[in-house]
PDB file of N, CA and C in Angstrom:
ATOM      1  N   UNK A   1       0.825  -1.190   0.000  1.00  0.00           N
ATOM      2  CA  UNK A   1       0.000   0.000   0.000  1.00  0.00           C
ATOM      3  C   UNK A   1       0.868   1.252   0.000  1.00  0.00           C
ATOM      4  N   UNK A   2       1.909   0.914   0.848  1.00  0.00           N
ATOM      5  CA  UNK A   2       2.630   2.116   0.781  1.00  0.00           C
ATOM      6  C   UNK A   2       3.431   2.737  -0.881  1.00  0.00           C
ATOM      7  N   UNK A   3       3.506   1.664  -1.695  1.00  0.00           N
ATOM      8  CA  UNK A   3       4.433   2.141  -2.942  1.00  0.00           C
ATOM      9  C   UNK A   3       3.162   2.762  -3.862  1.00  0.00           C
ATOM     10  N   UNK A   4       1.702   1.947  -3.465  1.00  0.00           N
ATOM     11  CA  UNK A   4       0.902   2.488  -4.314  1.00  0.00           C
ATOM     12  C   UNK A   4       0.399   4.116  -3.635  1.00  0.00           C
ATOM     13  N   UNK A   5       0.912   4.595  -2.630  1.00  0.00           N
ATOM     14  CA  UNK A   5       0.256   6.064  -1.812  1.00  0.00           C
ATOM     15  C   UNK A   5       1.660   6.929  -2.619  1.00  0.00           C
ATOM     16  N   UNK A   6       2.678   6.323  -2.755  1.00  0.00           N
ATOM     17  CA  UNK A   6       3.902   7.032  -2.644  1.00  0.00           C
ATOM     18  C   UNK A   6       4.443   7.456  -4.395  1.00  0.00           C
ATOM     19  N   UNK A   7       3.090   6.369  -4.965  1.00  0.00           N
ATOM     20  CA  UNK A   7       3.084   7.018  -6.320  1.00  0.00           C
ATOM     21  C   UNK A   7       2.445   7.799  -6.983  1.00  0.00           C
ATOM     22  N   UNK A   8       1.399   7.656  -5.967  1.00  0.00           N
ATOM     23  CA  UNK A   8      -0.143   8.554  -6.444  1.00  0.00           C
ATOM     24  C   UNK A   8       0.201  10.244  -5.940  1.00  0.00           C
ATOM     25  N   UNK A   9       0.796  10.511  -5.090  1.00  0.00           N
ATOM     26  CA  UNK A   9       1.246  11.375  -3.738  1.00  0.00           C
ATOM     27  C   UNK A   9       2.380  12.174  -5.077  1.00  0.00           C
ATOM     28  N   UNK A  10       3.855  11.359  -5.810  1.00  0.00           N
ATOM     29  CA  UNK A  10       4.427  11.474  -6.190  1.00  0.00           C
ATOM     30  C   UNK A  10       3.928  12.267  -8.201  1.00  0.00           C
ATOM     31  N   UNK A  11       3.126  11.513  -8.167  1.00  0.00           N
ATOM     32  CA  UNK A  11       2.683  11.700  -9.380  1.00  0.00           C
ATOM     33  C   UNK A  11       1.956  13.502  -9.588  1.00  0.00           C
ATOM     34  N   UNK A  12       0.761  13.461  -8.204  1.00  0.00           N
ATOM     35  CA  UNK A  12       0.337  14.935  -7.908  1.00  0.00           C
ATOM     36  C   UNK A  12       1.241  15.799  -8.279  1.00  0.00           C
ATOM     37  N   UNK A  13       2.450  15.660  -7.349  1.00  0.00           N
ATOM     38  CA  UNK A  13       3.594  16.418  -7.404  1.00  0.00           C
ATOM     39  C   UNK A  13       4.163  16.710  -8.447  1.00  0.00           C
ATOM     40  N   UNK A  14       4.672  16.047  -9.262  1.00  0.00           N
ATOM     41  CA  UNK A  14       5.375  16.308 -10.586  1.00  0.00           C
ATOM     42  C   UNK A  14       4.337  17.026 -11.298  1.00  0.00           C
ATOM     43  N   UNK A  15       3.429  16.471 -11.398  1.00  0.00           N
ATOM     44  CA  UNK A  15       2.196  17.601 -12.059  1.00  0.00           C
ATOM     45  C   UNK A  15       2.261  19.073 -12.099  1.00  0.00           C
ATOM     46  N   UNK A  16       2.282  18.674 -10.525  1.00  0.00           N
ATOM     47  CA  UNK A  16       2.154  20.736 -10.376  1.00  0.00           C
ATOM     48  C   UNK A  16       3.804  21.439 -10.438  1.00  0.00           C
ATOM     49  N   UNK A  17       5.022  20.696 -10.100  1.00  0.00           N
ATOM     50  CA  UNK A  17       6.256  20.839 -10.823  1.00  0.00           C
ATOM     51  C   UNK A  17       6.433  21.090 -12.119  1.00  0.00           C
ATOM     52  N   UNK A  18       5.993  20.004 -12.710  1.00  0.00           N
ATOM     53  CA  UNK A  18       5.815  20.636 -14.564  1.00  0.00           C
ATOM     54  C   UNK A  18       5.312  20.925 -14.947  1.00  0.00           C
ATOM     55  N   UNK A  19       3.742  21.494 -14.463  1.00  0.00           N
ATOM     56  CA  UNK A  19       2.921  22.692 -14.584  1.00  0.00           C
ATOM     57  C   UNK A  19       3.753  24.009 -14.364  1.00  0.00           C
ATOM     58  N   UNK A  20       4.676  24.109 -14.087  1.00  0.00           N
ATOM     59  CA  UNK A  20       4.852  25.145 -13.467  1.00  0.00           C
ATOM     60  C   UNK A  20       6.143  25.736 -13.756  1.00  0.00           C
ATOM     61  N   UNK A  21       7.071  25.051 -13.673  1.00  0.00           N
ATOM     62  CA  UNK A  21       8.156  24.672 -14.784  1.00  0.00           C
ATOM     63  C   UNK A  21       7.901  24.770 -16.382  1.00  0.00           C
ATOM     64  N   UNK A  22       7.107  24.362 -16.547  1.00  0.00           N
ATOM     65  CA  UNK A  22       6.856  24.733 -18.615  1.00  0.00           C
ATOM     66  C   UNK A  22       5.942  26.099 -18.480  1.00  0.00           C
ATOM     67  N   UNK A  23       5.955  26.894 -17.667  1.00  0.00           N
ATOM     68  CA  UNK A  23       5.249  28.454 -17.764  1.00  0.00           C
ATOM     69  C   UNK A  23       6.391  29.092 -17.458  1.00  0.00           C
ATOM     70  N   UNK A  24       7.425  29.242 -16.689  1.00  0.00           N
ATOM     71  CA  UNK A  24       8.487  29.443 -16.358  1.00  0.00           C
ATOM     72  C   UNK A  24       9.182  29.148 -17.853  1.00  0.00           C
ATOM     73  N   UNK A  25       9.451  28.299 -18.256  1.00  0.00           N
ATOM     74  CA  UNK A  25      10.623  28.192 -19.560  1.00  0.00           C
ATOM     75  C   UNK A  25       9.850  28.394 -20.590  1.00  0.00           C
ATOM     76  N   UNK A  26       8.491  28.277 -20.756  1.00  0.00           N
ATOM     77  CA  UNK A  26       7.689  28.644 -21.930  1.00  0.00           C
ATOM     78  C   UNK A  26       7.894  27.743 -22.924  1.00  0.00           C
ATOM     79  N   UNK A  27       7.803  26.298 -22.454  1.00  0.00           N
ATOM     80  CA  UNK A  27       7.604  25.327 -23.171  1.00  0.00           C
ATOM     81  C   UNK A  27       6.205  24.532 -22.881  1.00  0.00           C
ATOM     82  N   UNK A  28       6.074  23.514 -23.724  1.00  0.00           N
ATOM     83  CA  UNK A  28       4.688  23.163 -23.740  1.00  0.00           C
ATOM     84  C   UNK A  28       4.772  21.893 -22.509  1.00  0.00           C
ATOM     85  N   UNK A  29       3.871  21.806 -21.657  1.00  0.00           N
ATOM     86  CA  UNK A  29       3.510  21.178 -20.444  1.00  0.00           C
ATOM     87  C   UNK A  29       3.033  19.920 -21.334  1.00  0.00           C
ATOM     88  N   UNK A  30       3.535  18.848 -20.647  1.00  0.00           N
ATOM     89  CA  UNK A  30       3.286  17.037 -21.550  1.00  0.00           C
ATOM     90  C   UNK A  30       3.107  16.049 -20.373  1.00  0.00           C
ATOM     91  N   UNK A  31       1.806  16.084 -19.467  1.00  0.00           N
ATOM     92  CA  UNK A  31       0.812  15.156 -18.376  1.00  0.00           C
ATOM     93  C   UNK A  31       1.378  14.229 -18.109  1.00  0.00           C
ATOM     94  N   UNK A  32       1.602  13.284 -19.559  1.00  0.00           N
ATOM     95  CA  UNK A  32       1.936  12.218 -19.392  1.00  0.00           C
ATOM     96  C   UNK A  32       3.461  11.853 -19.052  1.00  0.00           C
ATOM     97  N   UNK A  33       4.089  12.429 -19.375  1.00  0.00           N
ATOM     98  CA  UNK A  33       5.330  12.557 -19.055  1.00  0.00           C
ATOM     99  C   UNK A  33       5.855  13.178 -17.511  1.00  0.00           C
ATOM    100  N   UNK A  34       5.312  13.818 -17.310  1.00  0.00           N
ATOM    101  CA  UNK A  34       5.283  14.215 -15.695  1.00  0.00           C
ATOM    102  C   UNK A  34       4.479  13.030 -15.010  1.00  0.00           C
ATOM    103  N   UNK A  35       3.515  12.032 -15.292  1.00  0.00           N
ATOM    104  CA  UNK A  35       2.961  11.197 -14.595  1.00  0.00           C
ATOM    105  C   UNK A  35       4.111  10.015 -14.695  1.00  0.00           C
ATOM    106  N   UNK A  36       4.716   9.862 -16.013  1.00  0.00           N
ATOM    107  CA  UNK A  36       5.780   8.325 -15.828  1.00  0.00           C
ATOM    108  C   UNK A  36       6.977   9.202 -14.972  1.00  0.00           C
ATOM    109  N   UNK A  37       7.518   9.895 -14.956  1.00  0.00           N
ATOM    110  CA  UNK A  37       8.545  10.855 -14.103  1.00  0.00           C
ATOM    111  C   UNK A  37       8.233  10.493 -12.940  1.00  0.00           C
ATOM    112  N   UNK A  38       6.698  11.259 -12.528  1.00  0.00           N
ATOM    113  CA  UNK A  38       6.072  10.976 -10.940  1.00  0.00           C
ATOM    114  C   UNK A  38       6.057   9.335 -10.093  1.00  0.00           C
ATOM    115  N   UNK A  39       5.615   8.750 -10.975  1.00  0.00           N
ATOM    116  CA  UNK A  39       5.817   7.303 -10.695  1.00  0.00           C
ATOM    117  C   UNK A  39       7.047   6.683 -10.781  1.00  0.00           C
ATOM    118  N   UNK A  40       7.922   6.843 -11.337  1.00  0.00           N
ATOM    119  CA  UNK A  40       9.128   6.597 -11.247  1.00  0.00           C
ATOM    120  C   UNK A  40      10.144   7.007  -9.892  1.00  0.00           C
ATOM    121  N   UNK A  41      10.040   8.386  -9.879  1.00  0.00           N
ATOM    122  CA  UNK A  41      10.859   8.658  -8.624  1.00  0.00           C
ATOM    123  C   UNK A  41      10.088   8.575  -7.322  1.00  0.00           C
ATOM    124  N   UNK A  42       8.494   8.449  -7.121  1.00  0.00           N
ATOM    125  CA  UNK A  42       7.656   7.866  -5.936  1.00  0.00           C
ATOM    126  C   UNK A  42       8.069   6.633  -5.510  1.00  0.00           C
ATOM    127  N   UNK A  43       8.082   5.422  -6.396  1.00  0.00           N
ATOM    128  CA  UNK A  43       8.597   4.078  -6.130  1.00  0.00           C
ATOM    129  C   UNK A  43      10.203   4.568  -5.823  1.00  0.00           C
ATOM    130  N   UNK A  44      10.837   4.680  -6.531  1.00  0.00           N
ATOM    131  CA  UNK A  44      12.119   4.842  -6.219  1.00  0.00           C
ATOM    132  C   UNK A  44      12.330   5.174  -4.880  1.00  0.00           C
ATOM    133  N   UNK A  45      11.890   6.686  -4.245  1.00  0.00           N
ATOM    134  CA  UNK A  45      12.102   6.843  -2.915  1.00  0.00           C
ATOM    135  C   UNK A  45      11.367   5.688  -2.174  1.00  0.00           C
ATOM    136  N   UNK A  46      10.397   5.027  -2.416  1.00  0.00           N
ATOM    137  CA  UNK A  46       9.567   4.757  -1.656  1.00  0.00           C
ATOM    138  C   UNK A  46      10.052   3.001  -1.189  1.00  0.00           C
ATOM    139  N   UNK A  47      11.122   3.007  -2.030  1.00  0.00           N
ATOM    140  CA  UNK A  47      12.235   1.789  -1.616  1.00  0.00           C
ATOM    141  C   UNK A  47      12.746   2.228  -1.096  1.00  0.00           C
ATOM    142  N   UNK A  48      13.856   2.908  -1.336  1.00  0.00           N
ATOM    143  CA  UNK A  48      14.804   3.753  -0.841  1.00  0.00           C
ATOM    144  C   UNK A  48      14.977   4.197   0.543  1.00  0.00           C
ATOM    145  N   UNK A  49      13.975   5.181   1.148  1.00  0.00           N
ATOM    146  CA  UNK A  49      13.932   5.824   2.142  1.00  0.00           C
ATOM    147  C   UNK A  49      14.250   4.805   3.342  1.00  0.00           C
ATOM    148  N   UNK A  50      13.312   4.181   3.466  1.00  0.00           N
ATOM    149  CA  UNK A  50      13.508   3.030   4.618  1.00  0.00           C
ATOM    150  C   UNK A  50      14.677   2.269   5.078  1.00  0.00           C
ATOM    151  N   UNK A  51      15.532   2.012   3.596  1.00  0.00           N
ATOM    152  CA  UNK A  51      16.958   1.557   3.968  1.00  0.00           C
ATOM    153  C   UNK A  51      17.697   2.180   4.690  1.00  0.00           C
ATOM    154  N   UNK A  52      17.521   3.626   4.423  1.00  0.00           N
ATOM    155  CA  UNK A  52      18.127   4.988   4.773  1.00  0.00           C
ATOM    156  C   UNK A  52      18.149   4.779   6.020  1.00  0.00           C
ATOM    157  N   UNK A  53      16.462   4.935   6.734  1.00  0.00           N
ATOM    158  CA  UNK A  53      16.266   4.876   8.067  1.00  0.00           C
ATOM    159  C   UNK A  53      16.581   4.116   8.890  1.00  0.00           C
ATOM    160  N   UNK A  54      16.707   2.364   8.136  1.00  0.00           N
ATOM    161  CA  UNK A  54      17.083   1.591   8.924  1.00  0.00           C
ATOM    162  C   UNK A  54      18.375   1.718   9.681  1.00  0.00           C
ATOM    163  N   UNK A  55      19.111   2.229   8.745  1.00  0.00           N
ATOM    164  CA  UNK A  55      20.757   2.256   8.575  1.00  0.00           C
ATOM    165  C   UNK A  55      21.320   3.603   9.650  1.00  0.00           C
ATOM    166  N   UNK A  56      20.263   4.421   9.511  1.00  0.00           N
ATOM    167  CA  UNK A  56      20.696   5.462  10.859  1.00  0.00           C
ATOM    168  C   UNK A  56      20.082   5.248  12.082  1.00  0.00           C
ATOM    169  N   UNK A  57      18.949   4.156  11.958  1.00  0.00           N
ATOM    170  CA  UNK A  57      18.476   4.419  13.497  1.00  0.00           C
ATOM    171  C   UNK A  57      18.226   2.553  13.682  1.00  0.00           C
ATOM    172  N   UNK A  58      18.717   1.717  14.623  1.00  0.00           N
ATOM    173  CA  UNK A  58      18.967   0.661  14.340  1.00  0.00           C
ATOM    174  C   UNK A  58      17.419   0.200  15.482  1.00  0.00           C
ATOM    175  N   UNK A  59      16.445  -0.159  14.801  1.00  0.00           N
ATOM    176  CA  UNK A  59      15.058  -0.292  15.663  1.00  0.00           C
ATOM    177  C   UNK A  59      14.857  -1.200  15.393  1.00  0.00           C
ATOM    178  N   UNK A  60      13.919  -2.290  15.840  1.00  0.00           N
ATOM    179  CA  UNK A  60      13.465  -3.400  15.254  1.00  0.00           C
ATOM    180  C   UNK A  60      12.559  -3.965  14.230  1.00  0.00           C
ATOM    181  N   UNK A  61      12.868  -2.879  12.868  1.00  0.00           N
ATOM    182  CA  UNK A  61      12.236  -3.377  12.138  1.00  0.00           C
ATOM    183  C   UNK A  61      12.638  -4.307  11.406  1.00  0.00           C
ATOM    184  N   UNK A  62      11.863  -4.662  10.274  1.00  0.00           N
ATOM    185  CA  UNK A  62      12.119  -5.621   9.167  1.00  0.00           C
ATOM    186  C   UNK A  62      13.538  -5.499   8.345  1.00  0.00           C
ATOM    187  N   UNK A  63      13.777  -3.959   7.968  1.00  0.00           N
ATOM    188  CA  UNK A  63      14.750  -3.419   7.375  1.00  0.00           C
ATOM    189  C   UNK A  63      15.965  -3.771   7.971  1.00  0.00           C
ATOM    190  N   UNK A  64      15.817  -2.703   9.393  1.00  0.00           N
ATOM    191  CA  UNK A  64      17.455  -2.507  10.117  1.00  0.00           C
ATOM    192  C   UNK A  64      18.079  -4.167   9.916  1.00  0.00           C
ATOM    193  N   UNK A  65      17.272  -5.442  10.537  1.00  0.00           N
ATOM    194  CA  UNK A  65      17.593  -6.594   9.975  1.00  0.00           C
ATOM    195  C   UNK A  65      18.093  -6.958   8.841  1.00  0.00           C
ATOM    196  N   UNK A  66      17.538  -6.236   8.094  1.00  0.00           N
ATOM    197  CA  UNK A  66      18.249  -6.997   6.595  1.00  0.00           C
ATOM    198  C   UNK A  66      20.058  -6.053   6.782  1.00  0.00           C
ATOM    199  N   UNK A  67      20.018  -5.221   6.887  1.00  0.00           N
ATOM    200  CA  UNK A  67      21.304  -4.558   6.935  1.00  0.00           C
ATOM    201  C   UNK A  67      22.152  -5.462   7.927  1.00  0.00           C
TER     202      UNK A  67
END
């Protein structure tokens, strides 16, 4: 559940980033391309982060274990 919140969450975002960004450079704004972007780096962190955390704070989760 969490990779599917962290893409949907991620995806919003890039939206209004490259909404906003192509008015700024005065190029043409492309949805779909900000949505595979958004989903891409949502999953990405959304692996990511947790290793991070495990690795600085040694708690008993699932993670810090695998490290």
């Amino acid at each position: 559940m969490r990779y599917i919140i962290s893409a949907i969450w991620s995806t919003i975002f890039m939206s209004i980033i490259g909404f906003i960004a192509a008015a700024l450079t005065e190029t043409q704004f492309n949805p779909m391309q900000a949505i595979r972007v958004g989903i891409v780096f949502g999953l990405l962190f959304a692996v990511i982060i947790p290793f991070i955390a495990a690795k600085s704070y040694k708690g008993k989760t699932k993670y810090s274990k695998m490290l």
